[in-house]
N, C-alpha and C. Protein backbone atom coordinates (compact mmCIF):
# COMPACT_ATOMS: atom_id res chain seq x y z
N UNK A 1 2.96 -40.73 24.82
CA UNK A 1 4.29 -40.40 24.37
C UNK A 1 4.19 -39.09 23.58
N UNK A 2 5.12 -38.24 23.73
CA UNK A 2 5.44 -36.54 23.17
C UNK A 2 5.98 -36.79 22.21
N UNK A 3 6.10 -36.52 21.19
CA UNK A 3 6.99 -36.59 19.86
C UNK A 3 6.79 -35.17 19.39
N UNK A 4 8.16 -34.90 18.65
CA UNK A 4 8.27 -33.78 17.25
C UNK A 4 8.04 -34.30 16.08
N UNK A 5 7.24 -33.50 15.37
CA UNK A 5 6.92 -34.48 13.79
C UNK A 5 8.46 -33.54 13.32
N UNK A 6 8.82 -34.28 12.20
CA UNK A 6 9.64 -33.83 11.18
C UNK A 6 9.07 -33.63 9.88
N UNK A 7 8.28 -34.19 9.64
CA UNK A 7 7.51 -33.76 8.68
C UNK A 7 6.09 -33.84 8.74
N UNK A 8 5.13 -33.16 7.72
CA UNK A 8 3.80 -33.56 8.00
C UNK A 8 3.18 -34.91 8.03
N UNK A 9 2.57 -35.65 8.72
CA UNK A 9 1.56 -36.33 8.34
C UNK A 9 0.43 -36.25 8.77
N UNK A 10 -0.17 -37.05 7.29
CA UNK A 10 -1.87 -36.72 7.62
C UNK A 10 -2.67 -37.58 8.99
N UNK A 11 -3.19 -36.62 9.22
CA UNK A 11 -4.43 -37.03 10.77
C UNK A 11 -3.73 -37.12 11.71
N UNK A 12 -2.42 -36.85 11.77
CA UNK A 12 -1.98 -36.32 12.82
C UNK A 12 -1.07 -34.98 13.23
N UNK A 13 -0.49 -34.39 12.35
CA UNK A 13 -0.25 -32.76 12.51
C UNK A 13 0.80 -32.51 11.69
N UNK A 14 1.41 -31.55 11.67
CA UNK A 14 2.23 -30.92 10.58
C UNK A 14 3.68 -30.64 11.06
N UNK A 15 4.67 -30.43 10.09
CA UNK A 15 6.40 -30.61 10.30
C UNK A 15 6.47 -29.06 11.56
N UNK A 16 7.29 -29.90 12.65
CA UNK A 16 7.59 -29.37 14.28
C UNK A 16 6.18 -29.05 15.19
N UNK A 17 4.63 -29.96 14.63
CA UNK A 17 4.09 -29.76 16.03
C UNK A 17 4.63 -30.89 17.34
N UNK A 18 4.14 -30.33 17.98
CA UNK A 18 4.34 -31.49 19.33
C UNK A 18 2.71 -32.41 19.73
N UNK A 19 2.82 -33.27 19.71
CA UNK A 19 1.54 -34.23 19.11
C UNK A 19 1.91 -35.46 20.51
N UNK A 20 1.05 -35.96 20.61
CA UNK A 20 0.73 -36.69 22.01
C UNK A 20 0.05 -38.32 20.96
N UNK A 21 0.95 -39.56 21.02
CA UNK A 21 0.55 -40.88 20.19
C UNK A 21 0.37 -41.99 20.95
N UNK A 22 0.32 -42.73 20.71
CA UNK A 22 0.16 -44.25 21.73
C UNK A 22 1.92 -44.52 21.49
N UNK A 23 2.22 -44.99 22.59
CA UNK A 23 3.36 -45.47 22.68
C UNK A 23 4.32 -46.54 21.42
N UNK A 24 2.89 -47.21 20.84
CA UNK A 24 3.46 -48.32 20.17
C UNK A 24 3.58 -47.94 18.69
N UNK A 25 2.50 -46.77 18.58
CA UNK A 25 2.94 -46.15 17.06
C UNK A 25 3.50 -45.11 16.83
N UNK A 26 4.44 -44.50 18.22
CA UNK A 26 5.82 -43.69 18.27
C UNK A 26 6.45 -44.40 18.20
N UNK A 27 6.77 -45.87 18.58
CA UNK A 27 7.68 -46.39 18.70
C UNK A 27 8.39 -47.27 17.45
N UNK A 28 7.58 -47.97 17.06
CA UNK A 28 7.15 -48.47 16.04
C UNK A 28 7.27 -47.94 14.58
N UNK A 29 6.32 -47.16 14.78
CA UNK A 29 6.55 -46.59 13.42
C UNK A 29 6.90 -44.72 13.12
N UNK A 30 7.28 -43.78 13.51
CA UNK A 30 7.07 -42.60 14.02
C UNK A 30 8.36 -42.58 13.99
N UNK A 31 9.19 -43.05 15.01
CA UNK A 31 10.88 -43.05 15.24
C UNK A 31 11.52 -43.55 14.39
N UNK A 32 11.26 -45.06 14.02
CA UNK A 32 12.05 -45.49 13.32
C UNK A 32 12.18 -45.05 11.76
N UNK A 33 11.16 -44.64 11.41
CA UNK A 33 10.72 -44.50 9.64
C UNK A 33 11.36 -42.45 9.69
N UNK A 34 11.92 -42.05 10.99
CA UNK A 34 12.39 -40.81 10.97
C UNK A 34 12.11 -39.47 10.78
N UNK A 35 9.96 -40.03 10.76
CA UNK A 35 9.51 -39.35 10.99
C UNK A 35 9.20 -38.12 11.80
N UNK A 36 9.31 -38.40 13.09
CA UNK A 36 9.24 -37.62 14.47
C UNK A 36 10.83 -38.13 15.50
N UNK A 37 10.80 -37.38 16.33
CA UNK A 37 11.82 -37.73 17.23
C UNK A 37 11.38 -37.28 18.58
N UNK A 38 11.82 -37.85 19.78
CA UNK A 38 11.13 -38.20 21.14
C UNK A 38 11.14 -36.02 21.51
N UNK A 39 10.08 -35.79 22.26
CA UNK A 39 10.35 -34.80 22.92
C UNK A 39 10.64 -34.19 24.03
N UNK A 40 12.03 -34.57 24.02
CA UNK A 40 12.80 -34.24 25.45
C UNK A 40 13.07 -32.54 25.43
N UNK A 41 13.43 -32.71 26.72
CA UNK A 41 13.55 -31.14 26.96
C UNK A 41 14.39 -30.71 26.16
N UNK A 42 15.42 -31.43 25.79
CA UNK A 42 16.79 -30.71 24.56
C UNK A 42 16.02 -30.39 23.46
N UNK A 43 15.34 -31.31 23.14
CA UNK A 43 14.51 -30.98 21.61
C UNK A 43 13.50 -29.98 21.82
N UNK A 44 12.14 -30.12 22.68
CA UNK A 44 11.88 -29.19 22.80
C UNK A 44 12.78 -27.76 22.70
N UNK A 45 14.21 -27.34 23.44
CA UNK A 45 15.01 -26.32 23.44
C UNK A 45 14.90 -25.72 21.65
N UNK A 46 15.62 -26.86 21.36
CA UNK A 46 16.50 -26.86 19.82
C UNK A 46 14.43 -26.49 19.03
N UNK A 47 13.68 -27.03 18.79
CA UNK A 47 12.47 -26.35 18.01
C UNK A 47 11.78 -25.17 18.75
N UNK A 48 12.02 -24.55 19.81
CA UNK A 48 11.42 -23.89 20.27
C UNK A 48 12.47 -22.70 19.91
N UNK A 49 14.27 -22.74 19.28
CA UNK A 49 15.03 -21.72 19.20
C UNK A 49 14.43 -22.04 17.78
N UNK A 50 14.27 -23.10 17.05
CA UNK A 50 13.69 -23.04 15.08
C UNK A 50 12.72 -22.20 14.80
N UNK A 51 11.76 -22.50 15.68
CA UNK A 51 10.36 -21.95 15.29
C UNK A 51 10.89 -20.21 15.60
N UNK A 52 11.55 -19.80 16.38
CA UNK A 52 12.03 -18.39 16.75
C UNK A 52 12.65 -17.72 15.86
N UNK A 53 13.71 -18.63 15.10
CA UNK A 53 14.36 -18.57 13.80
C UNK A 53 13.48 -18.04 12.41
N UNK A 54 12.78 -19.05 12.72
CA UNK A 54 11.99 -18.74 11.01
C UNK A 54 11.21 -17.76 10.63
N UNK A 55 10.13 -17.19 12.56
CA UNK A 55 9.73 -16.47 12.41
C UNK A 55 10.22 -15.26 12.06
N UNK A 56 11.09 -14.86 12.92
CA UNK A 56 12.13 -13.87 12.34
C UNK A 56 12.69 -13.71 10.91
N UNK A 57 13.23 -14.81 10.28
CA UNK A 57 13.30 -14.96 8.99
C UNK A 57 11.85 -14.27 8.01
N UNK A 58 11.04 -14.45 8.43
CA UNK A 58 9.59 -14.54 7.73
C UNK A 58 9.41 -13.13 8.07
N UNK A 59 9.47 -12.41 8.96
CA UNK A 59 9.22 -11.01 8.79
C UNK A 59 10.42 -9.86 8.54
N UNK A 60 11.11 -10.67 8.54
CA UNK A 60 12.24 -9.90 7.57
C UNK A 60 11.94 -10.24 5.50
N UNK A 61 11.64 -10.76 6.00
CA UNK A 61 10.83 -11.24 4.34
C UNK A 61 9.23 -10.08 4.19
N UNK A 62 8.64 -10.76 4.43
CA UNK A 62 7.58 -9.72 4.58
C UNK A 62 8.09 -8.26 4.30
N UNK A 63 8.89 -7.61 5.60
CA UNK A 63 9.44 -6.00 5.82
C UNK A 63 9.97 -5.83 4.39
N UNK A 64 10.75 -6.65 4.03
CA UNK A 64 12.00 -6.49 2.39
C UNK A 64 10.54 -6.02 1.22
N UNK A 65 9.69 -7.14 1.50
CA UNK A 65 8.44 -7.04 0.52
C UNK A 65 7.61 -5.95 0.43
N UNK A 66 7.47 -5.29 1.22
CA UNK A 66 6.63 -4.01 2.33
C UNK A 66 7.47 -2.87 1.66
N UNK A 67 9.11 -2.91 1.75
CA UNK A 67 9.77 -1.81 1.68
C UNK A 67 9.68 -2.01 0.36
N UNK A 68 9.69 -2.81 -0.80
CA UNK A 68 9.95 -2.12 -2.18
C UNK A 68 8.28 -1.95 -3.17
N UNK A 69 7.56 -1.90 -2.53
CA UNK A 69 6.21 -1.21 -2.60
C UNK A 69 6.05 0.09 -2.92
């Protein structure tokens, strides 16, 4: 089973990787506790436009930091 983490957890990866679990402890515990959410192609879409987002965010940060140097 594919899942998105939402947030970090330990020994298994950090907030928006895509992480590969046994079925019964996505299911179980992963989904319900709102941790992760299934990774369908929509979601994949929607974190693959976030992660595009932030980066951008982040080097416009950086550049701002750069320019008053």
């Amino acid at each position: 089973m594919e899942l998105i983490l939402k947030e970090d957890i330990q020994n298994l990866g950090f907030k928006d990787d895509l992480v590969k679990v046994k079925n019964g402890f996505g299911r179980n515990f992963l989904i319900p506790k709102g941790k992760a959410v299934l990774a369908t192609v929509s979601a994949r879409k929607v974190l693959a436009e976030n992660l595009k987002q932030r980066a951008f965010k982040e080097k416009k940060i950086v550049e701002d930091a750069n320019a008053l140097r």
